[in-house]
C-alpha atoms as a PDB file:
ATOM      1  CA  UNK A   1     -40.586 -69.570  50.777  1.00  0.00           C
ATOM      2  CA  UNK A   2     -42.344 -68.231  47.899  1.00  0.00           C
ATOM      3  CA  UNK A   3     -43.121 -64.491  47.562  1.00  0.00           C
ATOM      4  CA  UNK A   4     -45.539 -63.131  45.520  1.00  0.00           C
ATOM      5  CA  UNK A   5     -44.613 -60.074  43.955  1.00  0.00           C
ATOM      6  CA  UNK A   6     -48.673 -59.222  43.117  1.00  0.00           C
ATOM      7  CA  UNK A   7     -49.802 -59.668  46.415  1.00  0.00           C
ATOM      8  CA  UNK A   8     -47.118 -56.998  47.550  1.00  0.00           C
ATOM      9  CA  UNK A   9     -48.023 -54.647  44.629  1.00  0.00           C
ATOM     10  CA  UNK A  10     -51.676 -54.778  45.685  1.00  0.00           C
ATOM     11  CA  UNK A  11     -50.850 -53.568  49.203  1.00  0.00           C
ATOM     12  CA  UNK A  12     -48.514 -51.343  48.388  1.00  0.00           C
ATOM     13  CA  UNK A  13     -51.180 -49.166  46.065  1.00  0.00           C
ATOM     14  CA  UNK A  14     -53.875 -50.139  48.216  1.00  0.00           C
ATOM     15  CA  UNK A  15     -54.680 -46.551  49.805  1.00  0.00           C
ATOM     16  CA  UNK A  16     -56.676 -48.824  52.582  1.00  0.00           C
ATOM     17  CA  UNK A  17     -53.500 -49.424  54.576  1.00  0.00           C
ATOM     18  CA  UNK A  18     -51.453 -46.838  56.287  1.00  0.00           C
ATOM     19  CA  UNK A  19     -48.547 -45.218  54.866  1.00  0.00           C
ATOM     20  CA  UNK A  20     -45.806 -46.464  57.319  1.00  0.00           C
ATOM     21  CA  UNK A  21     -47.294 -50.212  56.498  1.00  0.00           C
ATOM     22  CA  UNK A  22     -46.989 -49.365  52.674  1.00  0.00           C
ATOM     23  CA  UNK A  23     -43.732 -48.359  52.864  1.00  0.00           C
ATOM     24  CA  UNK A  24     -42.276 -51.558  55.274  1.00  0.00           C
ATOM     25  CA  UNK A  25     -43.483 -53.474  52.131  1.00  0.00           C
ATOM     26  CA  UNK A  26     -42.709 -51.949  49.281  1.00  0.00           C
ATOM     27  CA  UNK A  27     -38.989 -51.377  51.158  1.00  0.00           C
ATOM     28  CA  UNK A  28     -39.544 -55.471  51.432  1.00  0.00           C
ATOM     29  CA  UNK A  29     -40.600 -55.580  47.701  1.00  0.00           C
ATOM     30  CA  UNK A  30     -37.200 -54.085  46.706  1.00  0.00           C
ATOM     31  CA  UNK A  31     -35.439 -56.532  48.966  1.00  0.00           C
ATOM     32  CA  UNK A  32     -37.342 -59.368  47.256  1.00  0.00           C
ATOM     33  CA  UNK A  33     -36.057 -58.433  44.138  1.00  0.00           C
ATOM     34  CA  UNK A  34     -32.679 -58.498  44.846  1.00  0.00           C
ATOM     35  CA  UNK A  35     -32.289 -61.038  46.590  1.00  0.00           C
ATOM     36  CA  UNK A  36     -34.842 -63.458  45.946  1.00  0.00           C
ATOM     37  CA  UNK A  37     -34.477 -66.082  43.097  1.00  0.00           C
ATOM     38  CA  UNK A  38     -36.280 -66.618  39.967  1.00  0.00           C
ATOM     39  CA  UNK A  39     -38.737 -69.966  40.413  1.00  0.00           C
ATOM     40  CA  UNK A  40     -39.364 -70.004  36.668  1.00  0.00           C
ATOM     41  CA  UNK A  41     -37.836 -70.067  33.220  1.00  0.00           C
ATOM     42  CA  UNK A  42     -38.366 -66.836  31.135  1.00  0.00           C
ATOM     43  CA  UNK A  43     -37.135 -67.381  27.982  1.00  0.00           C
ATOM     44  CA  UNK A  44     -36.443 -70.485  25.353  1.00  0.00           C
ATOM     45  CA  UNK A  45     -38.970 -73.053  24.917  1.00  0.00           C
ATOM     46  CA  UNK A  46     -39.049 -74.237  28.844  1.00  0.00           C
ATOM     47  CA  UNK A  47     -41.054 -71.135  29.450  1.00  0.00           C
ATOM     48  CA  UNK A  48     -43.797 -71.966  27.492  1.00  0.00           C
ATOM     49  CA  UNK A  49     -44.603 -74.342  29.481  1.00  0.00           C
ATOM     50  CA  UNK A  50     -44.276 -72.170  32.911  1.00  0.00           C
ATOM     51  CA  UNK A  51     -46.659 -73.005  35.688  1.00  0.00           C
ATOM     52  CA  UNK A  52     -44.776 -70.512  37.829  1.00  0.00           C
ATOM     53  CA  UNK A  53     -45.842 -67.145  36.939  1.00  0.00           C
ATOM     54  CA  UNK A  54     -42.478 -64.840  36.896  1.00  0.00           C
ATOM     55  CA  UNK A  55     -43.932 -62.393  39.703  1.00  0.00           C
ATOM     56  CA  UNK A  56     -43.401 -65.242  42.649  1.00  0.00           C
ATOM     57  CA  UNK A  57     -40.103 -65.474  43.413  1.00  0.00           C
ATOM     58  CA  UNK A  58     -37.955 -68.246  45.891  1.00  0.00           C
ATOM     59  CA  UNK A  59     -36.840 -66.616  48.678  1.00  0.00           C
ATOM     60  CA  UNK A  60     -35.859 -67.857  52.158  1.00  0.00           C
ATOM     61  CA  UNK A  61     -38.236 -66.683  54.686  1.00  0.00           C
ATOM     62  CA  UNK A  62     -35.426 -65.044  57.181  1.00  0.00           C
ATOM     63  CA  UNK A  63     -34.740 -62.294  54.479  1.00  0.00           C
ATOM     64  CA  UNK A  64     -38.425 -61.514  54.757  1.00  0.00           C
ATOM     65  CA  UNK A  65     -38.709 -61.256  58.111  1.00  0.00           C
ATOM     66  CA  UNK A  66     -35.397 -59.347  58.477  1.00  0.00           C
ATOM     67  CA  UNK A  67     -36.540 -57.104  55.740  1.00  0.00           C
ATOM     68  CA  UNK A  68     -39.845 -56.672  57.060  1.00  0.00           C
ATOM     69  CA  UNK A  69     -38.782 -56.121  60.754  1.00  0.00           C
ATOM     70  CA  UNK A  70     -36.000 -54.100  60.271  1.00  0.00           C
ATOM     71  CA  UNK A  71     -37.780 -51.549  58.242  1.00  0.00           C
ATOM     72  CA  UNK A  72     -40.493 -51.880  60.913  1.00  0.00           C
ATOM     73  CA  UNK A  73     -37.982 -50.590  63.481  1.00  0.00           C
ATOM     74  CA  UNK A  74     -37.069 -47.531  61.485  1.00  0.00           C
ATOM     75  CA  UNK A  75     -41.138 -46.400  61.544  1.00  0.00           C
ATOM     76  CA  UNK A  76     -41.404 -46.799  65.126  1.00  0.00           C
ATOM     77  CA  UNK A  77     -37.777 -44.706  65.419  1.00  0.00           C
ATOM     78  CA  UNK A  78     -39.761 -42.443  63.764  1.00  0.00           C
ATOM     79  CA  UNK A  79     -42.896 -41.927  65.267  1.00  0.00           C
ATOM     80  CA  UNK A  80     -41.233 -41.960  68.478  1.00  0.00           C
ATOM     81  CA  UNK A  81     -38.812 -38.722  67.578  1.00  0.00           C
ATOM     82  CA  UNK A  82     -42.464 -37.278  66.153  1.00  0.00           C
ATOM     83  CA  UNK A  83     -43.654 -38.028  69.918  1.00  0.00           C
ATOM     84  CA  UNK A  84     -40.999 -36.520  71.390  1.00  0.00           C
ATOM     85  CA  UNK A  85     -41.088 -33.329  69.288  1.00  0.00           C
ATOM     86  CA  UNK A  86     -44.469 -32.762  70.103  1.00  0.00           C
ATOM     87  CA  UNK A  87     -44.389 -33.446  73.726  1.00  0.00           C
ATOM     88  CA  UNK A  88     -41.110 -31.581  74.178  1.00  0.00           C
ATOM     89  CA  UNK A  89     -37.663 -33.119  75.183  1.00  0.00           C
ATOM     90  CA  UNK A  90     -38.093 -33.591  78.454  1.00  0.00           C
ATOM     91  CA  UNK A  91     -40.904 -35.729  78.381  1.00  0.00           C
ATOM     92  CA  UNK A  92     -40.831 -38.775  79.695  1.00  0.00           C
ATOM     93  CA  UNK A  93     -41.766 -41.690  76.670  1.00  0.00           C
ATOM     94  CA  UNK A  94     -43.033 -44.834  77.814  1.00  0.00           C
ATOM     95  CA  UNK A  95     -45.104 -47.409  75.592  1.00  0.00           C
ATOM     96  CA  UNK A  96     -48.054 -46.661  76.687  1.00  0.00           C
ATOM     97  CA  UNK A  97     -48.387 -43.414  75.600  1.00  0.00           C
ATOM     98  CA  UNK A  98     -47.272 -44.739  72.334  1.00  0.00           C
ATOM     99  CA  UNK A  99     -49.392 -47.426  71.992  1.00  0.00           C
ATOM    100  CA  UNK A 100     -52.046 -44.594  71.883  1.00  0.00           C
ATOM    101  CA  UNK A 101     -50.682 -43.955  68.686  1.00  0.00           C
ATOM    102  CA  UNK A 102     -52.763 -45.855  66.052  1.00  0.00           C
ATOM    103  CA  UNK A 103     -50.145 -46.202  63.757  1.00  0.00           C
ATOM    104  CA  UNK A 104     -47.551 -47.037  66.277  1.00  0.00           C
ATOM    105  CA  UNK A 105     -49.487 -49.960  67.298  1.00  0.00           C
ATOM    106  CA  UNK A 106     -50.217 -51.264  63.540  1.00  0.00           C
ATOM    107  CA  UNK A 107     -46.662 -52.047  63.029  1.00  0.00           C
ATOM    108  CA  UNK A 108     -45.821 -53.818  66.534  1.00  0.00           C
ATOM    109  CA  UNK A 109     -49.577 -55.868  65.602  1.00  0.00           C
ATOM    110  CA  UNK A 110     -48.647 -56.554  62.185  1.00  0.00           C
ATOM    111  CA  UNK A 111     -45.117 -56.425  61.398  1.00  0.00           C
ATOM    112  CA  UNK A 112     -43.526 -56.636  64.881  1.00  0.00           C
ATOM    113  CA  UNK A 113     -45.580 -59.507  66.351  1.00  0.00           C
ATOM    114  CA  UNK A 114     -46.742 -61.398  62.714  1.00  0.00           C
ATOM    115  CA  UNK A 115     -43.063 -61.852  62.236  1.00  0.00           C
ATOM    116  CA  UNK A 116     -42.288 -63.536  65.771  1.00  0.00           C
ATOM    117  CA  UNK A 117     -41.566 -61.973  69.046  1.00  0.00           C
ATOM    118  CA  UNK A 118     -39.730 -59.258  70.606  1.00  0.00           C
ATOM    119  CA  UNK A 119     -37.514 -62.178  71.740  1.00  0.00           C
ATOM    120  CA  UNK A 120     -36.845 -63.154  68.242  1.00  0.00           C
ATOM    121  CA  UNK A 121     -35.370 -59.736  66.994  1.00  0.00           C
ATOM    122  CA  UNK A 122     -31.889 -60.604  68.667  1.00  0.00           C
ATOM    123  CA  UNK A 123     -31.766 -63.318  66.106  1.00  0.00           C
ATOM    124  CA  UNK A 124     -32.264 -61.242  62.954  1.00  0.00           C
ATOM    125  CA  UNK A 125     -29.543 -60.154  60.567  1.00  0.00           C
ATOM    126  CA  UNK A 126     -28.839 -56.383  61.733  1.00  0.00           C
ATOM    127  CA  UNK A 127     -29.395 -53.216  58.976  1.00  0.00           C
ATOM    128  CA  UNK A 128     -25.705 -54.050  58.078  1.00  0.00           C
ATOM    129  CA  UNK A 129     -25.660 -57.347  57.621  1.00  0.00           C
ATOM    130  CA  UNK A 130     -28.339 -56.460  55.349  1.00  0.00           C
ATOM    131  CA  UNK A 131     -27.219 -54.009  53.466  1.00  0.00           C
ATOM    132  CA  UNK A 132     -23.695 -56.349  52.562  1.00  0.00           C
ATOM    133  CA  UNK A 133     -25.824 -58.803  51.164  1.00  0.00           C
ATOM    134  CA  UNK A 134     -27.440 -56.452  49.102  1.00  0.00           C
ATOM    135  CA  UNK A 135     -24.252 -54.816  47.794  1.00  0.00           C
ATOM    136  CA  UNK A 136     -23.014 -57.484  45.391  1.00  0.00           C
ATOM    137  CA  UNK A 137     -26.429 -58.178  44.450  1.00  0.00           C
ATOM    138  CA  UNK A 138     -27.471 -54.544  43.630  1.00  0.00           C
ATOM    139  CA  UNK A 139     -24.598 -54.248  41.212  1.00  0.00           C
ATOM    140  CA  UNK A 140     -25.740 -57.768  39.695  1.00  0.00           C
ATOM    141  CA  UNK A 141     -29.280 -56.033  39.279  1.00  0.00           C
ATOM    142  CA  UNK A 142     -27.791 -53.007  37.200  1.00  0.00           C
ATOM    143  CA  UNK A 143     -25.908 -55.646  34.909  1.00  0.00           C
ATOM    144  CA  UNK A 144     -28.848 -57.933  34.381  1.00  0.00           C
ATOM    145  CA  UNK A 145     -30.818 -54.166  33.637  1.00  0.00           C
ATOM    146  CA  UNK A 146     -28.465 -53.739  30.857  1.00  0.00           C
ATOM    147  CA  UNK A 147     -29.773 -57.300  29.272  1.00  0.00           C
ATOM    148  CA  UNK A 148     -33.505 -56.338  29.100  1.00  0.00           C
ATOM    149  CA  UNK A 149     -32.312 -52.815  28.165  1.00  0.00           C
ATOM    150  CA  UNK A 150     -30.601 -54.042  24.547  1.00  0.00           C
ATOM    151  CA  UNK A 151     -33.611 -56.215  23.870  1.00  0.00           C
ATOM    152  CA  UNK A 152     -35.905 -53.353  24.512  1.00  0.00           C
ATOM    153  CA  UNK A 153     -34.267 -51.107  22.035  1.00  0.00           C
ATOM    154  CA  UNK A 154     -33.194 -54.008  19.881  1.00  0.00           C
ATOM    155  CA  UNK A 155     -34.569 -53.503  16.600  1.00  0.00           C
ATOM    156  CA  UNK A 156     -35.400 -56.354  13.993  1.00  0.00           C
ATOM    157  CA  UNK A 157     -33.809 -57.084  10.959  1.00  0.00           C
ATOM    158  CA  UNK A 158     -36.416 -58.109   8.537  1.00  0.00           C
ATOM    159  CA  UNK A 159     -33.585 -59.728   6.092  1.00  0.00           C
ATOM    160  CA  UNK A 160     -32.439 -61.842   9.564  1.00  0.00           C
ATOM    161  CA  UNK A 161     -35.791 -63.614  11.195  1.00  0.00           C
ATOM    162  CA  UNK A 162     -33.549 -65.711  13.465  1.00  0.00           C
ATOM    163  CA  UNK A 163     -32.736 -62.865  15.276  1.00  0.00           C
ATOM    164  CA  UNK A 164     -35.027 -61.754  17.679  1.00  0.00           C
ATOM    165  CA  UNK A 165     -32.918 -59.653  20.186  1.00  0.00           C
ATOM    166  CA  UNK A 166     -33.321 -62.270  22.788  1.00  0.00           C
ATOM    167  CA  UNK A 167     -30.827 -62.984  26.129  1.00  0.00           C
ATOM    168  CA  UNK A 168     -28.656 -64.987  23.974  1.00  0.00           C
ATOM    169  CA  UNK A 169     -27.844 -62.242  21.605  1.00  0.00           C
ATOM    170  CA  UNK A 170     -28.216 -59.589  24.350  1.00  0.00           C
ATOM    171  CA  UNK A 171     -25.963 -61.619  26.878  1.00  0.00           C
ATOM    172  CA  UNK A 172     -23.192 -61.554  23.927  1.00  0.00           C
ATOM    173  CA  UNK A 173     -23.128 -58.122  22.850  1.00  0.00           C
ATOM    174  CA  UNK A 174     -23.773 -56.571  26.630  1.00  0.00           C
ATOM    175  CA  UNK A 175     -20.457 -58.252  27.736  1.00  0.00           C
ATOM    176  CA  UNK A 176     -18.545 -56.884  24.954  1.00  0.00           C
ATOM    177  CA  UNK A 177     -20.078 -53.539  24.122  1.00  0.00           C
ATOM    178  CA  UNK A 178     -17.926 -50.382  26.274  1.00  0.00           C
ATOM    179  CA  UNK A 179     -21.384 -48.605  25.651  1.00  0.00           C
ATOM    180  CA  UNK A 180     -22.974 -51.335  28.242  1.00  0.00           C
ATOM    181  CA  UNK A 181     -20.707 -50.720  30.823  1.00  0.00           C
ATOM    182  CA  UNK A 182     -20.426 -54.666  31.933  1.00  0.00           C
ATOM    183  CA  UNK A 183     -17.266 -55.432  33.120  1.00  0.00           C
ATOM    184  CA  UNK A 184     -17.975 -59.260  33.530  1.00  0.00           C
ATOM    185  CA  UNK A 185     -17.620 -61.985  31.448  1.00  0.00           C
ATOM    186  CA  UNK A 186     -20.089 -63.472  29.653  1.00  0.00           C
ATOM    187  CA  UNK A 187     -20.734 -66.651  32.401  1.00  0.00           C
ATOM    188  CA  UNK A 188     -21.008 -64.636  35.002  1.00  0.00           C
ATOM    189  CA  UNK A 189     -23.219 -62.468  33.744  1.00  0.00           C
ATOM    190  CA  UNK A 190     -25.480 -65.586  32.546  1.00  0.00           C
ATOM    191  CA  UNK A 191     -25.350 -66.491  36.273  1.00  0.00           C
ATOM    192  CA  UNK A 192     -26.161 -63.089  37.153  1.00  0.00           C
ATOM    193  CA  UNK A 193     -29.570 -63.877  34.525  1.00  0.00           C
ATOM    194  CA  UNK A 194     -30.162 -67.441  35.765  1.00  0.00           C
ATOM    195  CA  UNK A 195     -31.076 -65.987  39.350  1.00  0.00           C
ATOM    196  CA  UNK A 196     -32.573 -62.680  38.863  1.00  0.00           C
ATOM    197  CA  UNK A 197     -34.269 -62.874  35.655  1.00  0.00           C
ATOM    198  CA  UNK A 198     -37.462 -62.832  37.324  1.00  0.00           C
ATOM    199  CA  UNK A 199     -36.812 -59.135  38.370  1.00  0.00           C
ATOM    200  CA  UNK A 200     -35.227 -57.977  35.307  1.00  0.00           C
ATOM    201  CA  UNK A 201     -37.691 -55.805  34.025  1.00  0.00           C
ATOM    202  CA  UNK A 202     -37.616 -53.944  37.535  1.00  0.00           C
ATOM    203  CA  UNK A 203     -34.075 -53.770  37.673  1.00  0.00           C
ATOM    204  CA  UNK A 204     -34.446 -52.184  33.980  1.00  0.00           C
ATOM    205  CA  UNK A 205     -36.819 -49.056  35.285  1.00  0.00           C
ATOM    206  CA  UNK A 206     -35.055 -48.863  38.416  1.00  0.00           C
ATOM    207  CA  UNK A 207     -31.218 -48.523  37.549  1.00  0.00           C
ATOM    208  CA  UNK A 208     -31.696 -47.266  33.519  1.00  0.00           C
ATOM    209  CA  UNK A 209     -34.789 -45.547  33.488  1.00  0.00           C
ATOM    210  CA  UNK A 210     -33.969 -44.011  37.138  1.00  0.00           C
ATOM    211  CA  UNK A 211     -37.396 -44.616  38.632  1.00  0.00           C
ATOM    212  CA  UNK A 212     -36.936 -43.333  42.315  1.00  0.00           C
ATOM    213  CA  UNK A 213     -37.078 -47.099  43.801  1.00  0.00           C
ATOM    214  CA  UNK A 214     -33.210 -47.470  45.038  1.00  0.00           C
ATOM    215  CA  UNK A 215     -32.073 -49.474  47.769  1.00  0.00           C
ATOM    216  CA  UNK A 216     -29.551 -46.678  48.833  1.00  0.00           C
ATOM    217  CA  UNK A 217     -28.190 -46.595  52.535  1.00  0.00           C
ATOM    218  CA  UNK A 218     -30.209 -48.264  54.797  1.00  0.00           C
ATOM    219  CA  UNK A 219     -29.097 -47.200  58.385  1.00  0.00           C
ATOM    220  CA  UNK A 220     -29.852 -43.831  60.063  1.00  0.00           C
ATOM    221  CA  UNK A 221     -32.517 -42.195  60.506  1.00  0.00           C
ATOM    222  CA  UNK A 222     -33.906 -40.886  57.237  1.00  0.00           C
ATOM    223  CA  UNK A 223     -34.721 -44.410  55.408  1.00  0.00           C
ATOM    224  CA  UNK A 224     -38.312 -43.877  57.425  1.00  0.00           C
ATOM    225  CA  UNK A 225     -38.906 -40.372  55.627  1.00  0.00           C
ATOM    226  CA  UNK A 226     -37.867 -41.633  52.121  1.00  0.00           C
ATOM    227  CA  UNK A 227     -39.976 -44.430  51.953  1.00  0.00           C
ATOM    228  CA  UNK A 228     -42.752 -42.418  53.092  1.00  0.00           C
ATOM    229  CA  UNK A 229     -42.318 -40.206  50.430  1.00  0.00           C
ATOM    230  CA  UNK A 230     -42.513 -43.050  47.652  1.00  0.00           C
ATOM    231  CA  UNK A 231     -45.172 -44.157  49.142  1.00  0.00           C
ATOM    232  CA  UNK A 232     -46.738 -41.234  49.296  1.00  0.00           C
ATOM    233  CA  UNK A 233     -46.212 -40.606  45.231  1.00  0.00           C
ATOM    234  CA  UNK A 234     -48.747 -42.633  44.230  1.00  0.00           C
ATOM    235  CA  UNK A 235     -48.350 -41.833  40.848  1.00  0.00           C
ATOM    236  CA  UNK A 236     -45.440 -42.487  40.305  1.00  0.00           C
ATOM    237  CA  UNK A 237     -46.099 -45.946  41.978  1.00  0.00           C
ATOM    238  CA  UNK A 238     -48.559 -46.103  39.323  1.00  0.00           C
ATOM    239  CA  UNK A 239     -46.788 -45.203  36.692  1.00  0.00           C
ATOM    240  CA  UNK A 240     -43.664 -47.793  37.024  1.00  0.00           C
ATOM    241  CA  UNK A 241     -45.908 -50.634  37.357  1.00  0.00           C
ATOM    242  CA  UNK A 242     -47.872 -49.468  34.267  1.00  0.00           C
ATOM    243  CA  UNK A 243     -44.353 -49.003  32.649  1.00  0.00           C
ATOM    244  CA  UNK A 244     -43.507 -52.722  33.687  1.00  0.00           C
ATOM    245  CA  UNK A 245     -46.346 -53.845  31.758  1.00  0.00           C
ATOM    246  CA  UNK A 246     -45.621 -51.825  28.977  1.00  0.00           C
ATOM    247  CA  UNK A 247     -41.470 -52.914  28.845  1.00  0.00           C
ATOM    248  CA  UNK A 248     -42.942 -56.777  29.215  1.00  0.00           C
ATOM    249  CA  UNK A 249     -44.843 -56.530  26.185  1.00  0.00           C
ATOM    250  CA  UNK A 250     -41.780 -55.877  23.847  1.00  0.00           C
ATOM    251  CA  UNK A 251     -39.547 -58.020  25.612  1.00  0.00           C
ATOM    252  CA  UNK A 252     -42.838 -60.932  24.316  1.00  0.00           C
ATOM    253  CA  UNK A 253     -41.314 -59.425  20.766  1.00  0.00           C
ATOM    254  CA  UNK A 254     -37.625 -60.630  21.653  1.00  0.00           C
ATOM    255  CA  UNK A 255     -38.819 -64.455  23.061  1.00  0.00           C
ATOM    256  CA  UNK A 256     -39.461 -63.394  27.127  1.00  0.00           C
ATOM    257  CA  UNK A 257     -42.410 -64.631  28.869  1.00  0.00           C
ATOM    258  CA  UNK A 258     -43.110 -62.619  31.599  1.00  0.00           C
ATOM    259  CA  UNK A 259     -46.290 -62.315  33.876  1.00  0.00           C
ATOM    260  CA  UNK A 260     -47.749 -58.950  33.518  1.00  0.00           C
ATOM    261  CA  UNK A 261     -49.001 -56.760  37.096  1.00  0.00           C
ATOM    262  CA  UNK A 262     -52.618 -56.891  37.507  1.00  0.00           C
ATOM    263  CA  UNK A 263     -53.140 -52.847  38.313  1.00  0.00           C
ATOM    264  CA  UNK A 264     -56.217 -51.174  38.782  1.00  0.00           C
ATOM    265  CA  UNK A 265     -58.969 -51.025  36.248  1.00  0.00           C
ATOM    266  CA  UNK A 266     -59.400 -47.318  36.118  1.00  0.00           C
ATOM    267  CA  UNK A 267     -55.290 -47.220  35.854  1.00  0.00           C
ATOM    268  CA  UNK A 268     -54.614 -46.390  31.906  1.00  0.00           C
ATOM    269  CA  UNK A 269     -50.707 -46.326  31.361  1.00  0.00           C
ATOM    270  CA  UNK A 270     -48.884 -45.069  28.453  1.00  0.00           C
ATOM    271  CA  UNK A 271     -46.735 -46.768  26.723  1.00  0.00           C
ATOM    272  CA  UNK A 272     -43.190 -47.131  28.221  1.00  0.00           C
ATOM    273  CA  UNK A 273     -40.355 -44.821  25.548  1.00  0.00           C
ATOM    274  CA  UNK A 274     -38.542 -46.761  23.075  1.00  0.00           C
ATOM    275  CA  UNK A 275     -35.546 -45.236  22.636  1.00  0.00           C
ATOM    276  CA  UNK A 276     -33.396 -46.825  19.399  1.00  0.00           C
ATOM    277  CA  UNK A 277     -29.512 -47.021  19.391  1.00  0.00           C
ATOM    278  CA  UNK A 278     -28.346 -44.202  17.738  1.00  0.00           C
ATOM    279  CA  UNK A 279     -25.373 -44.468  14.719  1.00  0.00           C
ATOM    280  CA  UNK A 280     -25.559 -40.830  15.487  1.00  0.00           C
ATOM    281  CA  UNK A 281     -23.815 -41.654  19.048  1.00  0.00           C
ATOM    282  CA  UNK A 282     -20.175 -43.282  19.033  1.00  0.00           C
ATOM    283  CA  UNK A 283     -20.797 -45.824  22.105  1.00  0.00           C
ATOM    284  CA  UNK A 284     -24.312 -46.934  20.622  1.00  0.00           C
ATOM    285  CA  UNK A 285     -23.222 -46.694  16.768  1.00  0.00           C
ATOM    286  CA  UNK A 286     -20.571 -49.434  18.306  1.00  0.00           C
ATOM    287  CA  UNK A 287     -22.855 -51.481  19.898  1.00  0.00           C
ATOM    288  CA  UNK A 288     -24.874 -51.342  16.276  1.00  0.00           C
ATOM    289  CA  UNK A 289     -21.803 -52.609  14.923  1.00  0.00           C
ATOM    290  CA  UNK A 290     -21.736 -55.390  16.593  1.00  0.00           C
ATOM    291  CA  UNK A 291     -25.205 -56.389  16.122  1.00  0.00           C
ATOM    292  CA  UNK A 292     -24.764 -55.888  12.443  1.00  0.00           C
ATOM    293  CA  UNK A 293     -22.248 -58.463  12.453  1.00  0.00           C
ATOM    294  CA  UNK A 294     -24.054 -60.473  14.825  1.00  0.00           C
ATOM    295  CA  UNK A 295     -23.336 -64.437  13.765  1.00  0.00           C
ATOM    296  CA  UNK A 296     -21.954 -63.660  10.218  1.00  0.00           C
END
């Protein structure tokens, strides 16, 4: 299936819908980006031509679901210890009483039921299947970060036009440079690209900048409460979508063509740091180095 990335960034900010529905998809946003797939070339002169704008993503629709549902679960876990503290611990909880709670009933109505059955659930991936098919892909995510990070603080050479700072030259000097921390070679890394490029620029704010958006551990009991609280941060929400924008706008500078987030008109975000490598810092004056000497 195809998932759009926009849609799920409008209902994520979109105050409109509860909290606990918020956070089931932006915790299904994350998932997306890891492990969906890219439906569109990003850079080199394919992209030009791109009918598929770089925020849909391939997908199959199981992950969705599983994502979807699963975080579902954890609200409803949730609400029902909230129920319990409230009534005291030796009342007796039945779904009725819960159903009073309007929240309660949002996610069986719209997550629960919109995503199949009760019956179904047995046939979803559990929270640790889930979470081993996002641990390869997570530590993909931070190496394809590390791509988009050297072409952000690439720097032009005026006396060498060819070189923009684009994946090619990134994807050469990431693999080698200790500063990069990439301990893969350079075709695996380019496979790493070929499926996740789409996300990239997430990837970048997430795992360099250290916007609060991790995928950490998924099972227990306080996955619920975190996501509430991101949710709940709306300006900081804000503020790394406005900060995608602003990182996809340099990376134009460097030969990417990404789609940028449609946020909301009254939303004004500054520009995103652009931090140069240093000669001032050994691991960065070495990665300078190297694109000094870049195809002499």
């Amino acid at each position: 299936m195809k998932f759009d990335l926009q849609d799920s960034i409008d209902f994520i900010l979109d105050k409109n819908n509860s909290a606990q529905l918020r956070a089931v998809e932006l915790f299904t946003f994350l998932v997306a980006l890891h492990l969906g797939r890219s439906a569109t070339t990003i850079s080199g002169h394919g992209s030009l031509k791109n009918e598929c704008p770089s925020l849909t993503l391939k997908i199959p629709a199981k992950i969705v679901r599983t994502a979807k549902v699963l975080s579902a679960m954890k609200f409803l876990d949730l609400i029902e210890q909230d129920w319990k503290s409230k009534k005291g611990k030796n009342a007796k909880l039945s779904i009725r009483d819960l159903s009073q709670v309007r929240e309660y009933e949002q996610i069986i109505d719209r997550v629960i039921f919109e995503n199949g059955s009760w019956y179904k659930l047995r046939f979803l991936d559990s929270i640790r299947d889930l979470e081993s098919d996002l641990f390869d892909w997570k530590r993909r995510a931070r190496n394809v970060a590390r791509i988009v990070e050297f072409s952000f603080r690439f720097e032009p050479n005026p006396k060498k036009p060819k070189q923009t700072g684009g994946v090619t030259m990134a994807t050469d000097i990431v693999t080698k440079a200790p500063y990069f921390k990439v301990n893969k070679k350079k075709s695996q890394l380019e496979q790493s690209w070929s499926t996740l490029r789409s996300a990239a620029p997430f990837f970048y704010l997430i795992y360099v900048q250290k916007y609060p958006f991790y995928l950490k551990k998924l099972a227990g009991t306080l996955v619920a409460k975190r996501f509430l609280a991101m949710v709940a941060d709306q300006e900081v929400l804000l503020e790394f979508f406005a900060s995608y924008n602003s990182l996809i706008q340099v990376l134009g500078d460097r030969g990417y063509h990404y789609t940028p987030v449609v946020l909301p008109k009254d939303m004004k975000g500054r520009p995103l740091t652009r931090d140069l490598f240093s000669k001032n810092k050994a691991p960065e004056s070495a990665a300078l180095g190297m694109i000094e000497r870049y195809g002499k």
